[in-house]
Protein backbone atom coordinates (compact mmCIF):
# COMPACT_ATOMS: atom_id res chain seq x y z
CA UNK A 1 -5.61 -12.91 11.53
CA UNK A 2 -7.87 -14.38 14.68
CA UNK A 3 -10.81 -12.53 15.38
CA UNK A 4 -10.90 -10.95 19.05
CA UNK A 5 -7.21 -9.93 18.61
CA UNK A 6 -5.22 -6.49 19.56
CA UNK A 7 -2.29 -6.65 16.93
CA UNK A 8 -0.33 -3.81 15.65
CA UNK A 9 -0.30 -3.84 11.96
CA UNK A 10 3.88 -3.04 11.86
CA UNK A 11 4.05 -6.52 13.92
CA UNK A 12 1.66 -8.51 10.96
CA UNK A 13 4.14 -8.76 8.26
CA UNK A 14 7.53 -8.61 7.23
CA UNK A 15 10.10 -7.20 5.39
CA UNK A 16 11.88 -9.25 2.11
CA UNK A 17 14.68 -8.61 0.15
CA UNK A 18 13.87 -10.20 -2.78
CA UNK A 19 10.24 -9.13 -3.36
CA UNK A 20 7.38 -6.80 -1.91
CA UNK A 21 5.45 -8.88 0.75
CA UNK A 22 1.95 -8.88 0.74
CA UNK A 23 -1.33 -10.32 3.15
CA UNK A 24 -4.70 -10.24 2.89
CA UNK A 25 -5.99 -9.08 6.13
CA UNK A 26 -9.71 -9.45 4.95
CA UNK A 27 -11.96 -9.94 1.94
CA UNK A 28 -15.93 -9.63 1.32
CA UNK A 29 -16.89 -9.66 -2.67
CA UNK A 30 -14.64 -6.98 -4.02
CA UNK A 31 -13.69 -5.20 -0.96
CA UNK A 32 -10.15 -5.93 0.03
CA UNK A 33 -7.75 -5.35 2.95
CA UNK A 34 -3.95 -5.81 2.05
CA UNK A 35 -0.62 -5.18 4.10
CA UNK A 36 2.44 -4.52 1.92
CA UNK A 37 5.99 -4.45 3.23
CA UNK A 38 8.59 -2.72 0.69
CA UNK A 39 12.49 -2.42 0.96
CA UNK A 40 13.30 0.72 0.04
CA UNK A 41 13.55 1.31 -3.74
CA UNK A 42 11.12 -1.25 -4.09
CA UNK A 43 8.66 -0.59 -6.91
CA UNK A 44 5.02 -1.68 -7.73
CA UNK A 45 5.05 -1.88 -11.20
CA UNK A 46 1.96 0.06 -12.81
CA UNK A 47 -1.24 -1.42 -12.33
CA UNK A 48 -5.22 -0.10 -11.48
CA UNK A 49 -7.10 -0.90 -8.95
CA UNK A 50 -10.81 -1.90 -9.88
CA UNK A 51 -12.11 -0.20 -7.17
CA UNK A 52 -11.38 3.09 -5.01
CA UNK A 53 -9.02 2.52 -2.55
CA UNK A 54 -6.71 4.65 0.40
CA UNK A 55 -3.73 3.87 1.46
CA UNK A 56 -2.49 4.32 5.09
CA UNK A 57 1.13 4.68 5.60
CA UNK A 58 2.02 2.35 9.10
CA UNK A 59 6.05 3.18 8.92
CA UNK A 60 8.41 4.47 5.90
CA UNK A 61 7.65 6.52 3.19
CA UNK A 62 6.41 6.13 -0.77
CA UNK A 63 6.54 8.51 -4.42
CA UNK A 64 2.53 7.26 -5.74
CA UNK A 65 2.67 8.38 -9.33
CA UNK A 66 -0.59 8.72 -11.32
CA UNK A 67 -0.40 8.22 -15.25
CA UNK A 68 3.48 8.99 -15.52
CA UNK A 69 2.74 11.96 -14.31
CA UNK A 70 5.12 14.16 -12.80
CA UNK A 71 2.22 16.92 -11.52
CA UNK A 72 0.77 13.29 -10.51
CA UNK A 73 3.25 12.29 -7.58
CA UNK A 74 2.46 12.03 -4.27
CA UNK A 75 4.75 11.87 -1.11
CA UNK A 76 2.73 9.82 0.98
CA UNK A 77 4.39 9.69 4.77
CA UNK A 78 3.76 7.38 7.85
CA UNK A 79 0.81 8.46 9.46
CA UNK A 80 -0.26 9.36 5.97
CA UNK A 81 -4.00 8.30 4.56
CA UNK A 82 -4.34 9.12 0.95
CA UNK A 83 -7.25 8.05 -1.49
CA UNK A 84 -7.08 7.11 -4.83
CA UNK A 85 -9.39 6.23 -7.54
CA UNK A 86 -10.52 3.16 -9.69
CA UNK A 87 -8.94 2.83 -12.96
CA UNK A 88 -6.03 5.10 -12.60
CA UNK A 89 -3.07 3.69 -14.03
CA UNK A 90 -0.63 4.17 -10.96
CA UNK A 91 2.66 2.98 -9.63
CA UNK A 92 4.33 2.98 -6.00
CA UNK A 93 8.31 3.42 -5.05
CA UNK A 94 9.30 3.01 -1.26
CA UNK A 95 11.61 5.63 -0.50
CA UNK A 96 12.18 4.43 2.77
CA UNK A 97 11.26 0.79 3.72
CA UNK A 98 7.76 1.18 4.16
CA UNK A 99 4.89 -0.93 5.45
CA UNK A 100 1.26 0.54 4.56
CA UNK A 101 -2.50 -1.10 4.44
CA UNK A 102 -4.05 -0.72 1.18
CA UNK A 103 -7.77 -0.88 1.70
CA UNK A 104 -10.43 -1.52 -1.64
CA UNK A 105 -13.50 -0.03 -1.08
């Protein structure tokens, strides 16, 4: 990313068959900006974050599940913001192919 730049965010990354793609847009201590392409049917495996986060839906559409919960899933659609907290054991299926910022705050 350049500073002094108007990009979209759908234009900044990519789509992959064989993987979720990922970039760091920006980073200061633990504060973290990441774009994520997924194919649909992709899945992030479960993980936490360490901090609280959101996630803002660009295009597509994702199933966040908290805990194996199934009172714990979220449809999250583009346009979509939706805030999460640190620690939560959580994972993330593209039902459509989806890109989305994930922002650690």
């Amino acid at each position: 990313m350049t500073h002094h730049n108007v990009e979209e965010l759908k234009d900044m990354i990519e789509f992959c068959d064989e993987r979720i793609n990922s970039k760091v847009l920006a980073e200061n201590g633990e504060s973290k900006a990441v774009l994520f392409a997924m194919k649909k049917e992709q899945c992030m495996p479960e993980h936490t974050s360490p901090r609280n986060a959101f996630i803002y839906l660009i295009e597509g559409e994702i199933e966040f599940e908290i805990n194996h919960e199934e009172n714990e899933k979220y449809k999250v659609k583009k346009g979509d913001i939706f805030f999460f907290n640190a620690d939560e054991k959580h994972t993330v299926l593209a039902k459509k192919d989806t890109k989305m910022l994930v922002v650690r705050i």
